[in-house]
C-alpha atoms as a PDB file:
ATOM      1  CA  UNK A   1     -32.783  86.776   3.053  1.00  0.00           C
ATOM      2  CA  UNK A   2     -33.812  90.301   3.787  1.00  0.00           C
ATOM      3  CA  UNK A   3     -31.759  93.440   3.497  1.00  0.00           C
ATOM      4  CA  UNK A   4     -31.612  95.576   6.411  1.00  0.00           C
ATOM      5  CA  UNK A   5     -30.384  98.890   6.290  1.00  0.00           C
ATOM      6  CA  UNK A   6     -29.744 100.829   9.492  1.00  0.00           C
ATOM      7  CA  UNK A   7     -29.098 104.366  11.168  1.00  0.00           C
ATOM      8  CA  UNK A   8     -25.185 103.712  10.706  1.00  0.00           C
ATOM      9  CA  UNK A   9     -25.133 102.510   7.152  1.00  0.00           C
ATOM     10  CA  UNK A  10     -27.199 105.503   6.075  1.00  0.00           C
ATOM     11  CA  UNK A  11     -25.515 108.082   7.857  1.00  0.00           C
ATOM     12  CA  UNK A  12     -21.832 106.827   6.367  1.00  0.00           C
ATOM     13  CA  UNK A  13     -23.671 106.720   2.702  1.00  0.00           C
ATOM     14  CA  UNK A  14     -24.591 110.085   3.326  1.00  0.00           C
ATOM     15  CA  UNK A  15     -21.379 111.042   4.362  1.00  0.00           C
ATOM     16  CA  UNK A  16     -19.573 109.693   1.603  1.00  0.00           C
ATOM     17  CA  UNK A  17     -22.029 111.214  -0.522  1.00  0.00           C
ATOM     18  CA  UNK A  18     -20.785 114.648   0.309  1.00  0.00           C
ATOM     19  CA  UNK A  19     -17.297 114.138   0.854  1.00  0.00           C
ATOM     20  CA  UNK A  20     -17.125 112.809  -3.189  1.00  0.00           C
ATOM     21  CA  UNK A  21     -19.009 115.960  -3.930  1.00  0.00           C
ATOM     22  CA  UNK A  22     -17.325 118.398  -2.022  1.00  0.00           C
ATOM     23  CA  UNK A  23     -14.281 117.223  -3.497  1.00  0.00           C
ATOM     24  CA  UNK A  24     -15.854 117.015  -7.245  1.00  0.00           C
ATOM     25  CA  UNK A  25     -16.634 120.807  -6.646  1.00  0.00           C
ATOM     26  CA  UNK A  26     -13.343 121.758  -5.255  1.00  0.00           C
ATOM     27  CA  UNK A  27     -12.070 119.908  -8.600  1.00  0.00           C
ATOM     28  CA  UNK A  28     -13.977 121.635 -10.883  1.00  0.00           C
ATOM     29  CA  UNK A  29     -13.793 125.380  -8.969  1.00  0.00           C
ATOM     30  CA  UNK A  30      -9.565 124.839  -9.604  1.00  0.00           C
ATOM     31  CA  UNK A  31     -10.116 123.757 -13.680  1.00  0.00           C
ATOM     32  CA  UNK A  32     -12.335 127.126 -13.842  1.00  0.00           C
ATOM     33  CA  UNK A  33      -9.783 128.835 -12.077  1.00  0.00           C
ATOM     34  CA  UNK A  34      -6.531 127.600 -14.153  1.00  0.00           C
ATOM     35  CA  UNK A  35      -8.627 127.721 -17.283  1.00  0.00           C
ATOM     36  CA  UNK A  36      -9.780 131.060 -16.599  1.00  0.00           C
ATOM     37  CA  UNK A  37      -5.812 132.059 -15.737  1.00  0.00           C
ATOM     38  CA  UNK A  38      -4.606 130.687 -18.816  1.00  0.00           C
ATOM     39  CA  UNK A  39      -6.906 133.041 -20.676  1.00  0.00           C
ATOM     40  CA  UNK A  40      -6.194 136.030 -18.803  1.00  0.00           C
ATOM     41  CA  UNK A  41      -2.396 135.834 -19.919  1.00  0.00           C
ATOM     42  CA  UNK A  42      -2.972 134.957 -23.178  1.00  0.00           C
ATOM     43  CA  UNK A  43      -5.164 138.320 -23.900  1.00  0.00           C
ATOM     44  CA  UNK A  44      -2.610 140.321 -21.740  1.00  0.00           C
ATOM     45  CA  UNK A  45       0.063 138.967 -23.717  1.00  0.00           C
ATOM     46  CA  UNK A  46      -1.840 140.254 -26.669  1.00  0.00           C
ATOM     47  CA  UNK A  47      -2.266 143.385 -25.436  1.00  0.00           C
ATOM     48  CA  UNK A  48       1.212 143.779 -24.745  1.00  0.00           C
ATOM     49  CA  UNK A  49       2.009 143.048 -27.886  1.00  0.00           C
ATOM     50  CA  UNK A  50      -0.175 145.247 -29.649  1.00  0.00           C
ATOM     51  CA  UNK A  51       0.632 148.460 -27.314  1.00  0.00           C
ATOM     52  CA  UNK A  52       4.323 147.771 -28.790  1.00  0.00           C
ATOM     53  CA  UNK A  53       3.396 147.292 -32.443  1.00  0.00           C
ATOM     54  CA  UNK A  54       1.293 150.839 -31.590  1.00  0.00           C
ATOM     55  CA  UNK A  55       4.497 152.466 -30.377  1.00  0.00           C
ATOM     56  CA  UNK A  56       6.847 151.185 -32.933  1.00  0.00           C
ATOM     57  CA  UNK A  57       4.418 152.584 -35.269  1.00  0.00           C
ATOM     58  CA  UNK A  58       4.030 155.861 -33.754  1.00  0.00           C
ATOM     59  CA  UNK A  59       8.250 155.757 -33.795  1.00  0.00           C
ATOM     60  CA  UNK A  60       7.872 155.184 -37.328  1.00  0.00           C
ATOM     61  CA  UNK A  61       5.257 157.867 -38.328  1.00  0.00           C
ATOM     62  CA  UNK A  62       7.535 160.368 -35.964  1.00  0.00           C
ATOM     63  CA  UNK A  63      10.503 159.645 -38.165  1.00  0.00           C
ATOM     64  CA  UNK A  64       8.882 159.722 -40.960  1.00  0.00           C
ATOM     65  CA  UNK A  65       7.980 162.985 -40.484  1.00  0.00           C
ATOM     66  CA  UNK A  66      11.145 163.705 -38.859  1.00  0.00           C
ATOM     67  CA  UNK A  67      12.968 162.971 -42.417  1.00  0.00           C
ATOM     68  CA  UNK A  68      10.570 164.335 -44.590  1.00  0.00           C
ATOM     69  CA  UNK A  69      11.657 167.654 -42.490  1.00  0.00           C
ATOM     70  CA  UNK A  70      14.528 167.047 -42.895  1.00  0.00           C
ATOM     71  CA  UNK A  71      13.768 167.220 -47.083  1.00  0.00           C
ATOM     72  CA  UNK A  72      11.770 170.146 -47.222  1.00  0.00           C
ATOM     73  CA  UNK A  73      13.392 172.529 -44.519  1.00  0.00           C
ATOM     74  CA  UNK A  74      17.078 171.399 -45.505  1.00  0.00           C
ATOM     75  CA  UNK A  75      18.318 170.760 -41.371  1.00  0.00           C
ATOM     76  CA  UNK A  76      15.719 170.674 -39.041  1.00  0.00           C
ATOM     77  CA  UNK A  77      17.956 169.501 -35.989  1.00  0.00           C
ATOM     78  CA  UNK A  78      19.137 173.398 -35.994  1.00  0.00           C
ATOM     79  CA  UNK A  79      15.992 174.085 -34.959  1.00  0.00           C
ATOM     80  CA  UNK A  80      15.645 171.074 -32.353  1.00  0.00           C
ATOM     81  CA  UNK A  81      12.926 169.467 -34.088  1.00  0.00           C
ATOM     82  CA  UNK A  82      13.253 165.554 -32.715  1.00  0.00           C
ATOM     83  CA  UNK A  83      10.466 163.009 -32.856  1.00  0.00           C
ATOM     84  CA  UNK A  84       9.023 161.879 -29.283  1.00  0.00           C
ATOM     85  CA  UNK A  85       8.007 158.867 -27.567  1.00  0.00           C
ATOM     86  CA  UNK A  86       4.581 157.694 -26.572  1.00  0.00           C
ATOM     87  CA  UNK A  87       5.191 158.648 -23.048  1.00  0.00           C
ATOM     88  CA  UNK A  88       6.907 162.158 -23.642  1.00  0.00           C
ATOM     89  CA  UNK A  89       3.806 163.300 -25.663  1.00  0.00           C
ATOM     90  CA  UNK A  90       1.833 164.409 -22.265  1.00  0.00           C
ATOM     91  CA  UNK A  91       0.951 167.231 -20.761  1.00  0.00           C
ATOM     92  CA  UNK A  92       3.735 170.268 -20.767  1.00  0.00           C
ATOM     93  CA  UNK A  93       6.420 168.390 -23.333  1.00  0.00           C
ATOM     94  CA  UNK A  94       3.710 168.351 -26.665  1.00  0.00           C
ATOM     95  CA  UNK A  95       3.563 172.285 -25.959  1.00  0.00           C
ATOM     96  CA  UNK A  96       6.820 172.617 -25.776  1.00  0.00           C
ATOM     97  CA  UNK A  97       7.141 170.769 -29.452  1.00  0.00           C
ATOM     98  CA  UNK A  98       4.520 173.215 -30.992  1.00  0.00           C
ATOM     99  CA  UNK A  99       6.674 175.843 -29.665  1.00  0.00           C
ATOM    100  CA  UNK A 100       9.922 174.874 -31.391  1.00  0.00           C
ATOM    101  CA  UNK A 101       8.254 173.622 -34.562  1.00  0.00           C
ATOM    102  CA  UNK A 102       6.522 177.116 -34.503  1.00  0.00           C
ATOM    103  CA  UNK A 103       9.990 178.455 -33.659  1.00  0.00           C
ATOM    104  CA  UNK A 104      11.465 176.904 -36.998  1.00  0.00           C
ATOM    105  CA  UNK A 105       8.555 177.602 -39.094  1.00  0.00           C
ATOM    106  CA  UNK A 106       9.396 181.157 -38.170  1.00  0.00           C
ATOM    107  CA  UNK A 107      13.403 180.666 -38.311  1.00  0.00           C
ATOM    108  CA  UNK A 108      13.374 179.378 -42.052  1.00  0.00           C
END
């Protein structure tokens, strides 16, 4: 008994052949990419996080400072001294901070 193999049964070997591993490398390209995903959200939740520790702490430090003012100057909200937010501190609004702290430096 001899084994013949022909044109056809080559050709659907070889076609099989790629289907399986086009479809092995779509399967792996989508566990890189859900993998990869799952990573992605865990650091940005963890950056999240830590950006509102940050903040909490700068509220903290800001109030801090805000009652220790409060000690040594007897009442500082006469003068408008008020802690600020992360977001308040740019640009034109930390000037206008220096001003009034200057302005109850001077005052008392």
């Amino acid at each position: 008994m001899t084994l013949e193999i022909g044109l056809p049964e080559v050709s659907a070997g070889v076609i099989l052949f790629a289907a399986l591993q086009y479809l092995t490398s779509i399967w792996i390209s989508e566990r890189l990419k859900t993998s990869l995903q799952k990573e992605h959200s865990t650091f940005l939740e963890n950056l999240k996080w830590d950006l509102k520790v940050r903040e909490q702490a700068v509220r903290v430090a800001e109030y801090l400072a805000f009652a220790r003012n409060l000690k040594n100057a007897g009442n500082a909200t006469d003068c408008g001294f008020f802690p600020l937010s992360l977001r308040e501190r740019a640009g034109v609004r930390v000037f206008k901070k220096a001003q009034i702290m200057t302005a109850c430096s001077i005052n008392t």
